[in-house]
Protein backbone atom coordinates (compact mmCIF):
# COMPACT_ATOMS: atom_id res chain seq x y z
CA UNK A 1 -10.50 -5.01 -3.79
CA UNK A 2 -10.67 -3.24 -7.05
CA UNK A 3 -7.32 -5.47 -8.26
CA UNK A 4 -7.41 -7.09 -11.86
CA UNK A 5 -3.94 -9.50 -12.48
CA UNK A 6 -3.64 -11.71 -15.88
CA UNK A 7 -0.41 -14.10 -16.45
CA UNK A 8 1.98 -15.24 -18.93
CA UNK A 9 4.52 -17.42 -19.50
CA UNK A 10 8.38 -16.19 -21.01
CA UNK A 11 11.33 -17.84 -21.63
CA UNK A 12 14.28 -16.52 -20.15
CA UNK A 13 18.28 -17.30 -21.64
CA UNK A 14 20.69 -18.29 -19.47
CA UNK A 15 22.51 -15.09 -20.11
CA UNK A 16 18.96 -13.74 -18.53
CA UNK A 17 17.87 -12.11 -21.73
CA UNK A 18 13.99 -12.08 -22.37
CA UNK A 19 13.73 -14.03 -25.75
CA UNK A 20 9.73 -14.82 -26.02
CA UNK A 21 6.85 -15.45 -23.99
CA UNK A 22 2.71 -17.07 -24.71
CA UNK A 23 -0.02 -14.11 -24.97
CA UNK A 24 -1.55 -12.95 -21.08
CA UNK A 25 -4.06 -14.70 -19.93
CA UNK A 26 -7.75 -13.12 -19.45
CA UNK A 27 -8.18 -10.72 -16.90
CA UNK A 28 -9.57 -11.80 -13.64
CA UNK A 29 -10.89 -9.73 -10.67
CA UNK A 30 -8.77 -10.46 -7.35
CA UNK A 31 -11.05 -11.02 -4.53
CA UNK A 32 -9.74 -9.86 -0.66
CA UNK A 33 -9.00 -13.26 -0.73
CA UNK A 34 -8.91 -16.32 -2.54
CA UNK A 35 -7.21 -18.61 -4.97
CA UNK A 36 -7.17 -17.71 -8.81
CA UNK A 37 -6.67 -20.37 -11.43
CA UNK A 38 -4.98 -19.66 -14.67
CA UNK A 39 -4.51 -21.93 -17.98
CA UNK A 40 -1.65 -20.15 -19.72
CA UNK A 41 -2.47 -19.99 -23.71
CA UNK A 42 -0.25 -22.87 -25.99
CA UNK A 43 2.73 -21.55 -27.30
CA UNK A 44 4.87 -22.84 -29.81
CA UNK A 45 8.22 -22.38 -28.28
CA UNK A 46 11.68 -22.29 -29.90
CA UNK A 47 13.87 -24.96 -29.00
CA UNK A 48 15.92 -22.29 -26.63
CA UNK A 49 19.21 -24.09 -24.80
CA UNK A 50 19.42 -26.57 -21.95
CA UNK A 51 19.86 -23.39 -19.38
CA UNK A 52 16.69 -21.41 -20.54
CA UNK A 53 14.06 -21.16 -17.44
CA UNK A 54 10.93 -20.17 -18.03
CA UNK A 55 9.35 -17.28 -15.78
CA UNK A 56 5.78 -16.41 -15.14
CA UNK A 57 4.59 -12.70 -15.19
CA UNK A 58 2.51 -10.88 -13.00
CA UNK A 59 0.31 -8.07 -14.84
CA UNK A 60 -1.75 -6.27 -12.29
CA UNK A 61 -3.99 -3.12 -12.66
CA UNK A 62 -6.69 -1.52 -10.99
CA UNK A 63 -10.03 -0.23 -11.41
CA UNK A 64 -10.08 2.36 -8.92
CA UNK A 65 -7.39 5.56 -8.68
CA UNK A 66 -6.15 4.20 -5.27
CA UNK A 67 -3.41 2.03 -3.72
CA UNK A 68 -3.60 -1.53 -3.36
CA UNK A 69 -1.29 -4.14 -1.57
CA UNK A 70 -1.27 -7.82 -2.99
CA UNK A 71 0.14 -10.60 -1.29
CA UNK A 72 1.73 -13.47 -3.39
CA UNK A 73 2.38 -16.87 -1.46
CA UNK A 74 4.36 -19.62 -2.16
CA UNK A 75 5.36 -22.93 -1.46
CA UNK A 76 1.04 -24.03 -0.68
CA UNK A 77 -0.39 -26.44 -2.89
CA UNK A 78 -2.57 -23.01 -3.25
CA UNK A 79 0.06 -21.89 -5.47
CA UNK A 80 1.50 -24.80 -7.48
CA UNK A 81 2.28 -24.63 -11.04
CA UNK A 82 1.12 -27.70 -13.24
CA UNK A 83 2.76 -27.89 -16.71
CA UNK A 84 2.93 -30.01 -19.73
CA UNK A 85 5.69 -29.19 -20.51
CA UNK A 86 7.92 -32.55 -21.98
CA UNK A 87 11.61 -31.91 -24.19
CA UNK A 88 14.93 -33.45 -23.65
CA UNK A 89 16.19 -31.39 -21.26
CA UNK A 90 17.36 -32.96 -17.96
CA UNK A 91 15.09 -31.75 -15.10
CA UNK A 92 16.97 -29.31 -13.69
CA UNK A 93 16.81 -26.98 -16.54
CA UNK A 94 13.04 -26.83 -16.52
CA UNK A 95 13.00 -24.39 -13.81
CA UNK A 96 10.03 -21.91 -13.09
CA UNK A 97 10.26 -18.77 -11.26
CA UNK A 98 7.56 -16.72 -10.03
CA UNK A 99 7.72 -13.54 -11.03
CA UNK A 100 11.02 -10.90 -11.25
């Protein structure tokens, strides 16, 4: 597969407006399968609101001029996000999404 994807982190408002997200990732080469393992740079967030989420982004490109079809799957320990992530917040307003 001639796939490349890097990540990032943003936060998101609760009126959904994009307000500021961590530098991508490095590139890594997608395999036809496989499991790829990111460590999202540090970021020194502003203190946002209680209803902020934050979202992870997808960046893929190619190295080839053809199509490509990429599967994302969720809910596998395969794709489980680990954060570090500690404020004040209750718990239900540290929600991640996964992608769009």
């Amino acid at each position: 597969m001639n796939m490349l994807l890097q990540v990032r982190a943003e936060r998101i408002d609760s009126d959904c407006v994009f307000r500021e997200a961590t530098a991508f990732t490095s590139t890594q080469a997608m395999g036809s399968t496989g499991v790829l393992t990111f460590t999202i740079p540090t970021h020194n967030w502003n203190p946002g609101n209680a209803g902020d989420i934050i979202r992870i982004a997808y960046s893929f490109s190619t190295t080839a001029h053809a199509g490509a079809d990429v599967v994302i799957e969720t809910g596998t320990t395969d794709t489980e996000i680990v954060t570090s992530i500690t404020e004040g917040a209750p718990p239900v307003s540290r929600r991640i999404f996964i992608g769009d």
